[in-house]
Protein backbone atom coordinates (compact mmCIF):
# COMPACT_ATOMS: atom_id res chain seq x y z
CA UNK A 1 0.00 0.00 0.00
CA UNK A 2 1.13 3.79 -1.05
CA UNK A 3 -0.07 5.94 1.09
CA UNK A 4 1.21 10.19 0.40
CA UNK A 5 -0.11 12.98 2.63
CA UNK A 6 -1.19 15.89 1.47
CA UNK A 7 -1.57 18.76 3.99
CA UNK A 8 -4.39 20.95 3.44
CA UNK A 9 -5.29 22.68 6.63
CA UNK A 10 -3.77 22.82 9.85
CA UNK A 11 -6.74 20.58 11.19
CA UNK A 12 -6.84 18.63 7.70
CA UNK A 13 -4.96 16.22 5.61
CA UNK A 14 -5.64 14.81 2.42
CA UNK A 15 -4.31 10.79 2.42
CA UNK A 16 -3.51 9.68 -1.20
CA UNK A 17 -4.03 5.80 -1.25
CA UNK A 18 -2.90 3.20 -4.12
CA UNK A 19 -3.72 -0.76 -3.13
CA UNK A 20 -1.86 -3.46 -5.60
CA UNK A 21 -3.86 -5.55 -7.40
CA UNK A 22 -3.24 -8.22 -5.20
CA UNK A 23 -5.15 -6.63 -2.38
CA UNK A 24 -8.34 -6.52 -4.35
CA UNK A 25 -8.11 -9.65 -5.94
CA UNK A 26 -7.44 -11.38 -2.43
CA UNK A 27 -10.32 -9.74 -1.16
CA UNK A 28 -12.57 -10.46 -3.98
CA UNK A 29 -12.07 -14.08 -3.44
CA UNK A 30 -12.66 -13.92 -0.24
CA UNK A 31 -16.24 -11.70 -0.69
CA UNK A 32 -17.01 -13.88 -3.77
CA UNK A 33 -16.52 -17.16 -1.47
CA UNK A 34 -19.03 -15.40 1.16
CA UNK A 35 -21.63 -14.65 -1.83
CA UNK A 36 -21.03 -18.83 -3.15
CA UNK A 37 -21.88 -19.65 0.23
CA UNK A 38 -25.28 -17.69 0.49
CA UNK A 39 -26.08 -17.87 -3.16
CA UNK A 40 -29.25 -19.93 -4.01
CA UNK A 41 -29.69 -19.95 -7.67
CA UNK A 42 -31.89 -22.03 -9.63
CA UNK A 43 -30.35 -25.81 -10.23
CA UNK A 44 -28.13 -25.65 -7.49
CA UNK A 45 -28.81 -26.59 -4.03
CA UNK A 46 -27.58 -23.40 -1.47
CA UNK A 47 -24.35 -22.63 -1.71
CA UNK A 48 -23.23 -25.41 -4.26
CA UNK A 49 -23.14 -22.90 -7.14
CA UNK A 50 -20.37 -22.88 -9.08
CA UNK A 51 -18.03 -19.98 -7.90
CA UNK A 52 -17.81 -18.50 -11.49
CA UNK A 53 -21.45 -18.89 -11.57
CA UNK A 54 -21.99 -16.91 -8.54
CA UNK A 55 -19.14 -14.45 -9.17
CA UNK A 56 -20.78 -13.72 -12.92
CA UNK A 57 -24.04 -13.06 -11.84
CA UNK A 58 -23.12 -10.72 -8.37
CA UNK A 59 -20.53 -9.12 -10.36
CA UNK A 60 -21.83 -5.56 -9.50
CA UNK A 61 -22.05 -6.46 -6.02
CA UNK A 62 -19.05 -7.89 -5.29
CA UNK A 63 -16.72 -5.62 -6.39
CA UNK A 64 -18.68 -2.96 -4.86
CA UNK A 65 -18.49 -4.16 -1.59
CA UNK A 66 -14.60 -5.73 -2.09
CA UNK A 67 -14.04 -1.75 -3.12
CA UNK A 68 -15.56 -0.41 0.59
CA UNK A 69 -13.84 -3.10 2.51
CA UNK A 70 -10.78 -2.38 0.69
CA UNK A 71 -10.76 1.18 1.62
CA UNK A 72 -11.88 1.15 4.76
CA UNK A 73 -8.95 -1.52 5.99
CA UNK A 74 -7.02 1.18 4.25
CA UNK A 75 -7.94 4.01 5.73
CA UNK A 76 -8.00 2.48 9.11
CA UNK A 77 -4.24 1.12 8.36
CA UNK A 78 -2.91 4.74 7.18
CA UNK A 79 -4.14 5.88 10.12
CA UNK A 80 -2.60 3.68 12.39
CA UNK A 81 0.65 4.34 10.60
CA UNK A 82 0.71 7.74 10.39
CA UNK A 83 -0.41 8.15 14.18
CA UNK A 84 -3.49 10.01 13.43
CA UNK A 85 -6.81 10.57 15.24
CA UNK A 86 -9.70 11.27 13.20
CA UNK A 87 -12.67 13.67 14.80
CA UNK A 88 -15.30 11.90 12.41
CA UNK A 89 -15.31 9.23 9.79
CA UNK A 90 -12.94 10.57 6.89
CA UNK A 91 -14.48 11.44 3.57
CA UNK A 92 -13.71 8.80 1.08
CA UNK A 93 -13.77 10.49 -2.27
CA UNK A 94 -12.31 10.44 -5.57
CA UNK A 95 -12.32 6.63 -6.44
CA UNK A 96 -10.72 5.00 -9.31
CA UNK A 97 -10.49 1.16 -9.73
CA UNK A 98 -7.90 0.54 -12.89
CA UNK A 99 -8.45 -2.08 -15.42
CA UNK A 100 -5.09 -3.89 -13.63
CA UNK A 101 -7.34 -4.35 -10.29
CA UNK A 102 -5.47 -1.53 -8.29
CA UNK A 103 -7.26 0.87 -6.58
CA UNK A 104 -6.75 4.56 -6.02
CA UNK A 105 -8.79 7.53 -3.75
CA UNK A 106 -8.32 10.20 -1.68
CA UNK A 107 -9.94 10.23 2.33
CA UNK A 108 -9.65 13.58 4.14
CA UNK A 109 -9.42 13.53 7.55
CA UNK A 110 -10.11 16.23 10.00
CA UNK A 111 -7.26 16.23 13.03
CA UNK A 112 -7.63 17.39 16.05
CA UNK A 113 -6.01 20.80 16.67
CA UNK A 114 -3.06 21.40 19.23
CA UNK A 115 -5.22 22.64 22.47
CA UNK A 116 -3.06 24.49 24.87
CA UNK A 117 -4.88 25.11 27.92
CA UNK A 118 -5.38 27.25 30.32
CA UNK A 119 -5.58 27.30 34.04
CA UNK A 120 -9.15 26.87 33.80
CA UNK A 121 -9.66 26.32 37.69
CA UNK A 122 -10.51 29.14 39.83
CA UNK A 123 -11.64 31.67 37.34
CA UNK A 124 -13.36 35.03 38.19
CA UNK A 125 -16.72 35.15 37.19
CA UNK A 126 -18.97 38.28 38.03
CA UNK A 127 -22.70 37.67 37.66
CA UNK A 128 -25.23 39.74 38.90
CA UNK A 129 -27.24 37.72 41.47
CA UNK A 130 -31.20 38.14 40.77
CA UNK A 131 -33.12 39.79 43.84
CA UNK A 132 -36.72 37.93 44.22
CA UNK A 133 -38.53 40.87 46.37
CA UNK A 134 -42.01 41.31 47.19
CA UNK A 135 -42.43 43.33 44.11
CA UNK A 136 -41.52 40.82 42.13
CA UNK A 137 -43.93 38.52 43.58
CA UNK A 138 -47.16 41.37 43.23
CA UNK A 139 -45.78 41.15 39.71
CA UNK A 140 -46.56 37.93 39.83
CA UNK A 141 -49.59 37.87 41.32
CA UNK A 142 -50.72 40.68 39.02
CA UNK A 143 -50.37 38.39 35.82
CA UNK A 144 -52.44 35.87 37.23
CA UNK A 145 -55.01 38.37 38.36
CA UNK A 146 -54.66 39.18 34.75
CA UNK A 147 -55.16 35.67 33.28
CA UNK A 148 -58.67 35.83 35.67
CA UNK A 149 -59.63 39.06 34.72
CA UNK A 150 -62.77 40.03 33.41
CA UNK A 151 -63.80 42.33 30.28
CA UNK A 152 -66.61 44.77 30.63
CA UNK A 153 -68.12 46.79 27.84
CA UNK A 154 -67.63 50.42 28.18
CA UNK A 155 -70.57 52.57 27.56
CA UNK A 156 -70.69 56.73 27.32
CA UNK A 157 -66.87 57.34 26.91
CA UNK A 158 -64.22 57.55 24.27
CA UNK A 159 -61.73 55.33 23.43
CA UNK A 160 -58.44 56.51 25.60
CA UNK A 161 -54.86 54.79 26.13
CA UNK A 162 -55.06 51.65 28.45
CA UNK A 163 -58.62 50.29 26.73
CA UNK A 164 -58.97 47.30 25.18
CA UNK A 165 -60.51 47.85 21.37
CA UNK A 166 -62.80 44.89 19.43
CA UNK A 167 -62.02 46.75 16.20
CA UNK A 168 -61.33 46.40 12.46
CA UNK A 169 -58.05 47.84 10.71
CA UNK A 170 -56.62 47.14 6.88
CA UNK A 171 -53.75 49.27 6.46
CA UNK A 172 -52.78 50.62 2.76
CA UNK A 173 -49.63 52.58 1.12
CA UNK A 174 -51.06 55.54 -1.16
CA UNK A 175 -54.47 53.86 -1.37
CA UNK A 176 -52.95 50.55 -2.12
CA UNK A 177 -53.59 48.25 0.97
CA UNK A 178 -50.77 46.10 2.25
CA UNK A 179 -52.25 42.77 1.37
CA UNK A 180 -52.05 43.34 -1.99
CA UNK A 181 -48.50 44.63 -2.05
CA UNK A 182 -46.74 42.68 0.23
CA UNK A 183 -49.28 39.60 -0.02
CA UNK A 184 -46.85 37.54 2.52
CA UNK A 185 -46.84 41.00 5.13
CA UNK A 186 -48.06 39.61 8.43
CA UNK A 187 -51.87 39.88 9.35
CA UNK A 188 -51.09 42.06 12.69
CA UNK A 189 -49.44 45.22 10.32
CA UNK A 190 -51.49 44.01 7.43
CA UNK A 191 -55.39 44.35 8.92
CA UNK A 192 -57.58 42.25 10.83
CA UNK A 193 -61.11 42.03 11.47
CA UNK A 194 -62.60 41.71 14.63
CA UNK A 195 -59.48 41.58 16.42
CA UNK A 196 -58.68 42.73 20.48
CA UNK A 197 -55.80 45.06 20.90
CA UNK A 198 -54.84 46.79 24.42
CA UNK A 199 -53.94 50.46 23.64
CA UNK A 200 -50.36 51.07 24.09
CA UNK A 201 -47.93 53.41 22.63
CA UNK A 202 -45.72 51.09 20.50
CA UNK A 203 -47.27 48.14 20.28
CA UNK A 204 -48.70 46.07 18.16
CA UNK A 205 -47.95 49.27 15.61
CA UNK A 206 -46.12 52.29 16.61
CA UNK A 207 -48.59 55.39 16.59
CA UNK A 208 -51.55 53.15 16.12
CA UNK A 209 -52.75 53.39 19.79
CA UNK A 210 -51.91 57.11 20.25
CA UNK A 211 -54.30 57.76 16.84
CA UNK A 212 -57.09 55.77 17.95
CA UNK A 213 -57.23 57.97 21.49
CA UNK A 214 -61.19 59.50 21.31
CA UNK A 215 -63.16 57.46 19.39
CA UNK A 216 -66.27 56.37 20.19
CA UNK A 217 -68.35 52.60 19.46
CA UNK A 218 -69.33 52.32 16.37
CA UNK A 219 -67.08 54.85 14.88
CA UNK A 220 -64.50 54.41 11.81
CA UNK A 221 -61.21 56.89 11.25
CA UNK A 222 -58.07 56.80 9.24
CA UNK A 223 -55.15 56.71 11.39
CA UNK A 224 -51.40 57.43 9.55
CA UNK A 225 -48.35 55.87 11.19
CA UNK A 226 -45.05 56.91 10.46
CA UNK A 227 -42.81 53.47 10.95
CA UNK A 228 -39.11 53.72 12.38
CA UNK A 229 -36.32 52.92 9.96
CA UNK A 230 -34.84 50.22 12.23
CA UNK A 231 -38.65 48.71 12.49
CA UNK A 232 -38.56 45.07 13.00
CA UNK A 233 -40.51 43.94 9.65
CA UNK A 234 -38.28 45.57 7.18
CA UNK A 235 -41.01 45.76 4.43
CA UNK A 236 -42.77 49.12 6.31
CA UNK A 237 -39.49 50.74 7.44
CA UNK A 238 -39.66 54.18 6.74
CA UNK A 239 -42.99 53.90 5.20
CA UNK A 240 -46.39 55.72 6.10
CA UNK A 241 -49.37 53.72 6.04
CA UNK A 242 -53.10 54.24 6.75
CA UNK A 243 -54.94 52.16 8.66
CA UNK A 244 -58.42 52.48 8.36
CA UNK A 245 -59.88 51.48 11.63
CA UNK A 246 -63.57 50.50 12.78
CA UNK A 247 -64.03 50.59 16.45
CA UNK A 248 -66.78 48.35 17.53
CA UNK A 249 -66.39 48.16 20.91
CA UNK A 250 -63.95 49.33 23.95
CA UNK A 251 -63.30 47.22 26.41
CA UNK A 252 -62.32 47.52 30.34
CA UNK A 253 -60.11 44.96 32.47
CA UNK A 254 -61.76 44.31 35.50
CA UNK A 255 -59.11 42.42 37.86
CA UNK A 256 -60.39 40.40 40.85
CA UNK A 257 -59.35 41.47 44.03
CA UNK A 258 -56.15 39.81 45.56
CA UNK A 259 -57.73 38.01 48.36
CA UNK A 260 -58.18 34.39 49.81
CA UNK A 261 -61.12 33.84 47.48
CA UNK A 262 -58.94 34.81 44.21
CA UNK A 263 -56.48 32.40 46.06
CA UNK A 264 -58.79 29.11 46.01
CA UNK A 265 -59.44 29.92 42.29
CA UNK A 266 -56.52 29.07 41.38
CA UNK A 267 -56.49 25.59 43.84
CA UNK A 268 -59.45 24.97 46.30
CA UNK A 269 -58.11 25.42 50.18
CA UNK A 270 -55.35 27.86 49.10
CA UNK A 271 -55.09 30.81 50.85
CA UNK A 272 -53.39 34.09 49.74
CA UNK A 273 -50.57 33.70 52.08
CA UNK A 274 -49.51 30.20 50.79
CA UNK A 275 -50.26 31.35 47.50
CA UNK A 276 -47.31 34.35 47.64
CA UNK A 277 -45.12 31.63 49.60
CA UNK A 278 -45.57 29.43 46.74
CA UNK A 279 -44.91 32.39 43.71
CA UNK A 280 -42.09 33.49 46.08
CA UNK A 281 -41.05 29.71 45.79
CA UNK A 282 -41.39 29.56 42.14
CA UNK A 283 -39.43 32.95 41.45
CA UNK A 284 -36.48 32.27 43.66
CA UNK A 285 -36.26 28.98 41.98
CA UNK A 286 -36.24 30.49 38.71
CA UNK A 287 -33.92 33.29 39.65
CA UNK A 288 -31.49 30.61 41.13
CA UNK A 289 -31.48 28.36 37.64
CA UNK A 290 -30.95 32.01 35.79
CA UNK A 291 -27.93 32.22 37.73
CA UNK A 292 -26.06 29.38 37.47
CA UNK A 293 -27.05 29.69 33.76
CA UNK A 294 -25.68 32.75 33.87
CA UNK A 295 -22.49 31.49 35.03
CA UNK A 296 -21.96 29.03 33.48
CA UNK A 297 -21.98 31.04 30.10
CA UNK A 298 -19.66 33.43 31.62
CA UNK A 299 -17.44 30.53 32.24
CA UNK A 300 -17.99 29.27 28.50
CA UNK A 301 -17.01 32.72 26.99
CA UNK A 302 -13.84 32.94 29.44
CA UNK A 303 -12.11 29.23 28.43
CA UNK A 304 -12.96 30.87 24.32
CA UNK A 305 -11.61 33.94 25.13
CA UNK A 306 -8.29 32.47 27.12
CA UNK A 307 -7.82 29.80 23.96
CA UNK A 308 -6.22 30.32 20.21
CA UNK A 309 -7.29 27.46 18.13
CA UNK A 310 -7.81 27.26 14.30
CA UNK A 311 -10.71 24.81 14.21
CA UNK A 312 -11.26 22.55 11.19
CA UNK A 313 -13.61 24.60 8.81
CA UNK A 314 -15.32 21.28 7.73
CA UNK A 315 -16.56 20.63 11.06
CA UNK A 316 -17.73 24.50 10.87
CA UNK A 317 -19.33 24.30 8.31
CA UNK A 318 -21.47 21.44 9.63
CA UNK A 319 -22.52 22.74 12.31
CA UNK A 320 -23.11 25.85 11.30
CA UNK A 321 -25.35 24.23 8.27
CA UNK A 322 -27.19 22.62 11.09
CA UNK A 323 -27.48 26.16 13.76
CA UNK A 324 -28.41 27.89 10.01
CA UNK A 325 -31.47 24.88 9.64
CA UNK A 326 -32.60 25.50 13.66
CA UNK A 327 -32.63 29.40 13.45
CA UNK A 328 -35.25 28.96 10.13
CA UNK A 329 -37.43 26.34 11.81
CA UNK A 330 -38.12 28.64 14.76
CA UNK A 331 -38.57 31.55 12.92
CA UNK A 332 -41.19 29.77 10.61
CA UNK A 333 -43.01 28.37 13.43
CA UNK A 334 -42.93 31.92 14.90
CA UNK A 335 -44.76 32.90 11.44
CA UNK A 336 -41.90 35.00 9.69
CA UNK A 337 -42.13 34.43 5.77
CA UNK A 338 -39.67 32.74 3.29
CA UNK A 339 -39.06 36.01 1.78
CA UNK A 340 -37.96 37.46 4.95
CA UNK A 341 -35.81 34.74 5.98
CA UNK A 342 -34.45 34.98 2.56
CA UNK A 343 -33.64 39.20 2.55
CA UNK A 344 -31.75 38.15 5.93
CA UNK A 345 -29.71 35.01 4.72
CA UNK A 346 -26.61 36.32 4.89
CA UNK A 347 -27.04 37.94 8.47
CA UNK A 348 -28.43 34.70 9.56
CA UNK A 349 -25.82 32.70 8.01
CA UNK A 350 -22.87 34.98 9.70
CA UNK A 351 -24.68 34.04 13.43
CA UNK A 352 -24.83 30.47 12.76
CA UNK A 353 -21.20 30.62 11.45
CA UNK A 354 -19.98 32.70 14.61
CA UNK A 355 -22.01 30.41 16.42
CA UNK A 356 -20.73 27.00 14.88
CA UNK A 357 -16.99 28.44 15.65
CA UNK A 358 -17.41 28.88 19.31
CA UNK A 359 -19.18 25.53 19.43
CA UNK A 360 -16.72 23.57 17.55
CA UNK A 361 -13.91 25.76 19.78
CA UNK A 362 -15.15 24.90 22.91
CA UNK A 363 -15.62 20.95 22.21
CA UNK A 364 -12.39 20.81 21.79
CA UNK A 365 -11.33 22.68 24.68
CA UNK A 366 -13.48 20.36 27.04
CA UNK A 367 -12.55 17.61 25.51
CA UNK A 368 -8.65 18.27 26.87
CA UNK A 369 -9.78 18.74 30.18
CA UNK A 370 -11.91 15.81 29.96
CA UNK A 371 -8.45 14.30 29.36
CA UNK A 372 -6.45 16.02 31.76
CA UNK A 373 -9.23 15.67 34.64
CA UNK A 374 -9.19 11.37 33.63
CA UNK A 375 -13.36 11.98 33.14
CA UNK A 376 -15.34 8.97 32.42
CA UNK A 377 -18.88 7.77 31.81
CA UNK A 378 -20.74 5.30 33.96
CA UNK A 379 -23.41 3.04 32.69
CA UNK A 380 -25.91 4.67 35.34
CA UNK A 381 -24.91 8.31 33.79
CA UNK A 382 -26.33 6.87 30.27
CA UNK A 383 -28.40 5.17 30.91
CA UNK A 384 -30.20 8.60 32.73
CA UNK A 385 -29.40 10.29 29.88
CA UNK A 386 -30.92 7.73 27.46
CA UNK A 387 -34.07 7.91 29.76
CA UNK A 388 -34.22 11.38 29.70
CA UNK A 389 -34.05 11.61 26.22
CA UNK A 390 -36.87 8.82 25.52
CA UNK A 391 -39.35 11.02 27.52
CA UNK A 392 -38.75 13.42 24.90
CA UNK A 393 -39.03 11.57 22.27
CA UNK A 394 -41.66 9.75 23.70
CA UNK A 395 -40.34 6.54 23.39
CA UNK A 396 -39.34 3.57 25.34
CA UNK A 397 -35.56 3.85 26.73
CA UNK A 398 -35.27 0.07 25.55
CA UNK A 399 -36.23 0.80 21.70
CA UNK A 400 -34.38 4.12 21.86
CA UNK A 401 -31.15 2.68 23.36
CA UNK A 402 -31.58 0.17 20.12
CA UNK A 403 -31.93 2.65 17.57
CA UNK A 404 -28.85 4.47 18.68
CA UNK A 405 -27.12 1.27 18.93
CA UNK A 406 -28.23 0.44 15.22
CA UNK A 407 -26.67 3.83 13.95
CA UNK A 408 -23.96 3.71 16.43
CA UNK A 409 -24.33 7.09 17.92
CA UNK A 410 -23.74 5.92 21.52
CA UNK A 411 -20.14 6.87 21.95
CA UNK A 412 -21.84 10.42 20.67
CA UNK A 413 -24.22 10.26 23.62
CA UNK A 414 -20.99 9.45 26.20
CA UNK A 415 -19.35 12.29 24.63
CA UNK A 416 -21.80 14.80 25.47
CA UNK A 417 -22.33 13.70 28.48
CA UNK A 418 -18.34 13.82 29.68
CA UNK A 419 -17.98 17.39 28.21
CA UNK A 420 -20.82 18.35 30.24
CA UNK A 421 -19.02 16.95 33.11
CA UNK A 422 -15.72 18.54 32.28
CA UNK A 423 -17.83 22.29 32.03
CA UNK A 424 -19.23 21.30 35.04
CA UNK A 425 -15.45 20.80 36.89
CA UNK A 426 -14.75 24.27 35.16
CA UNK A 427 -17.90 25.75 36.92
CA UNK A 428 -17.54 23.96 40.04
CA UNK A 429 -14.22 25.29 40.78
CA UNK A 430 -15.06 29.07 39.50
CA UNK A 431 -14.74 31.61 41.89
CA UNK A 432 -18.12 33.58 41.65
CA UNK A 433 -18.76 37.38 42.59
CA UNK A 434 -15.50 36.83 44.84
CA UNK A 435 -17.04 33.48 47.22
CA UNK A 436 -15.03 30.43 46.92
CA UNK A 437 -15.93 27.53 44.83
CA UNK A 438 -18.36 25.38 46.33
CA UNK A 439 -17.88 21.34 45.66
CA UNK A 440 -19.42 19.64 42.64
CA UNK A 441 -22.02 17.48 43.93
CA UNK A 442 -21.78 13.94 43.16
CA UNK A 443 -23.11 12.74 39.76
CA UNK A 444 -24.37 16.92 38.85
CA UNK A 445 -23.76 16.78 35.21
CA UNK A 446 -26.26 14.11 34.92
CA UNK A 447 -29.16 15.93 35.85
CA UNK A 448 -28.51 18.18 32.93
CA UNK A 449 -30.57 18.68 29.74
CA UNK A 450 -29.34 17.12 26.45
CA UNK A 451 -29.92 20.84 25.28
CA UNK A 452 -27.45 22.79 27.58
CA UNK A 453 -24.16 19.68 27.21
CA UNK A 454 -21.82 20.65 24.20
CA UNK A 455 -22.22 18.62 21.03
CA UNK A 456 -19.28 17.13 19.13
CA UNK A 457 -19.60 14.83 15.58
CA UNK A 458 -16.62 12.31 17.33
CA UNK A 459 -14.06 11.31 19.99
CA UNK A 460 -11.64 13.97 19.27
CA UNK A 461 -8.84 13.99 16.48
CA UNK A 462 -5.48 14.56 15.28
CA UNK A 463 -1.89 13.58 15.36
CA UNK A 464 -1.45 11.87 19.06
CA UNK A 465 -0.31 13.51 21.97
């Protein structure tokens, strides 16, 4: 076997392979032996064929398959000899099988880059600690109040800022109206009939409210808006439009009064008191899981900021292709139109990049100290995770744990989970706001989300250290 490296990246190299002749002709006879032995053809009991019978008629096959066990042993073998460490399968490409029987391609194989790291224990992180006072808790209690609230018809007064409006609006550019020149223009700036809006001074149009102040039931009016050139639907910015607006009704908020009888509303036998105790409960455990959020992304952005890596661009590329595929989803389901998605590709496709680069960065990062700290993976760790991740999928953990077994992405699953455990050694021994680090509790990282652990495509890579 030839093998000649080609270097074209710091984190990738470009492995020229030539196999004799003899190597595929070995291997054919061994494949075409297998096929004999399966074979059942028609006036030959199984696996009595003749083997030129067999080899004449599975042709096709059987040099296809010699061909990928051929390079695979290859690859595997180059390698070994070469001391490398692949982060993800190598891309097999360029194949050429001569008339002669020797066989020629090209794999490219992504290497892990030289990590020097830091002193990642004991950093300073400074995090503003969230405050749960009883202000926050009327907040609170003012939202559900809200959510039990009551609407009464006003009668004898105008319209003013505040009021809810039952109303129709279409708006229109010179006369034109919206819908028929941006036809994709969300309903909310486009018009709506019949539709409940709570008079405020920018929302859900800027100006809107403030035009609509003094009309009465029953009345119609053109109101002009002026939209902002930084306006978030970039279609009106800078525009003027009319909306021509039919109030049909205005509307008052009637909230029930904070008392125990609001209280068992929301559970029967709850008082006010251990209502607030419970919200109070609720917030502070929010505001606590905001903070060690929190921290740990301040943590995250110190080990990028302390580390000078050049990351391979094909695993960039990947995973910004799939951050670029997650930021459309979400902003289709949150209704924003192809052609807007579109007008912002390039912005969109310079986050996910930035993104993807951090990401790939800091795999690599915690996967030294996952080295350095000697971090492993017990079955009971994944085989929480694999529950966990079941519920989600609302599967069993038994047919899930075969399906990832089938496409062999378990060692993926391990890999998250001890890069969640190596942030979580980072974390644990982070000085925060000036107190000294607390200990790690035992088994922590496993009670995180598959969402918040870092994501890598393989075990690491590169030349060995």
């Amino acid at each position: 076997m030839k093998v000649t490296i080609e270097q074209k990246e710091t984190c990738i190299v470009d492995l020229h392979i030539e196999l004799p002749p003899e190597r595929f002709q070995a291997e054919w006879k061994e494949v075409g032996t297998e096929y004999r032995r399966l074979a059942n053809l028609p006036g030959f009991r199984k696996g009595k064929a003749p083997l030129a019978i067999v080899e004449k008629k599975y042709a096709g096959d059987i040099e296809s398959e010699v061909t990928r066990k051929l390079m695979d042993a290859a690859v595997r073998e180059a390698i070994n000899e070469q001391k490398l460490s692949p982060v993800q399968s190598p891309n097999v490409r360029e194949i050429k099988l001569e008339v002669d029987r020797s066989l020629r391609f090209t794999a490219t194989v992504v290497l892990r880059p030289t990590v020097e790291l830091p002193e990642y224990r004991g950093l300073e992180i400074t995090v503003e600690k969230p405050v749960v006072d009883e202000v926050k808790v009327g907040e609170f209690l003012d939202g559900l109040r809200g959510d039990m609230a009551e609407f009464k018809t006003v009668e004898g007064r105008d319209l003013a800022m505040g009021d809810f409006a039952v109303l129709d609006y279409e708006g229109s550019i010179e006369g034109k109206p919206l819908t028929e020149t941006y036809p994709d223009l969300q309903p909310t700036y486009a018009g709506r009939k019949n539709f409940w809006i709570r008079l405020e001074e920018e929302r859900p149009i800027p100006g809107l409210a403030a035009a609509m102040v003094g009309m009465k039931s029953a009345e119609s009016r053109d109101c002009t808006v002026s939209f902002p050139t930084d306006f978030i639907e970039e279609k009106l910015r800078g525009y003027k439009v009319t909306y021509k607006v039919t109030l049909h009704e205005i509307k008052e908020r009637e909230l029930p009064p904070l008392d125990d009888a609001f209280a068992a509303k929301l559970a029967p036998g709850m008082t006010l008191e251990k209502v607030r105790d419970q919200v109070r409960e609720r917030l502070n455990a929010n505001a606590e899981e905001n903070f060690s959020r929190s921290v740990r992304g301040e943590v995250v952005k110190q080990l990028l900021a302390k580390v000078t890596i050049e990351t391979p661009s094909t695993m960039v590329q990947q995973e910004s292709t799939a951050m670029l595929k997650e930021i459309i989803q979400e902003n289709q389901s949150r209704g924003v139109s192809e052609e807007e998605l579109r007008s912002h590709q390039e912005e969109l496709l310079g986050a996910a990049r930035q993104s993807a680069g951090d990401k790939v960065k800091l795999n690599f990062i915690l996967g030294e100290i996952v080295l350095k700290e000697e971090i492993s993976v017990s079955r009971e760790e994944l085989a929480w995770r694999i529950t966990s991740m079941a519920e989600r999928y609302k599967m069993t953990p038994q047919k899930l744990f075969k399906e990832l077994q089938k496409h062999r992405a378990l060692a993926g699953i391990e890999e998250e989970i001890s890069l969640g455990k190596a942030l979580d050694v980072v974390v644990s021994h982070a000085r925060v706001n000036g107190e000294d680090p607390k200990p790690l509790p035992a088994a922590a990282s496993t009670t995180h989300s598959h969402d918040e652990e870092p994501h890598v495509h393989g075990p690491g890579c590169g030349h060995d250290h």
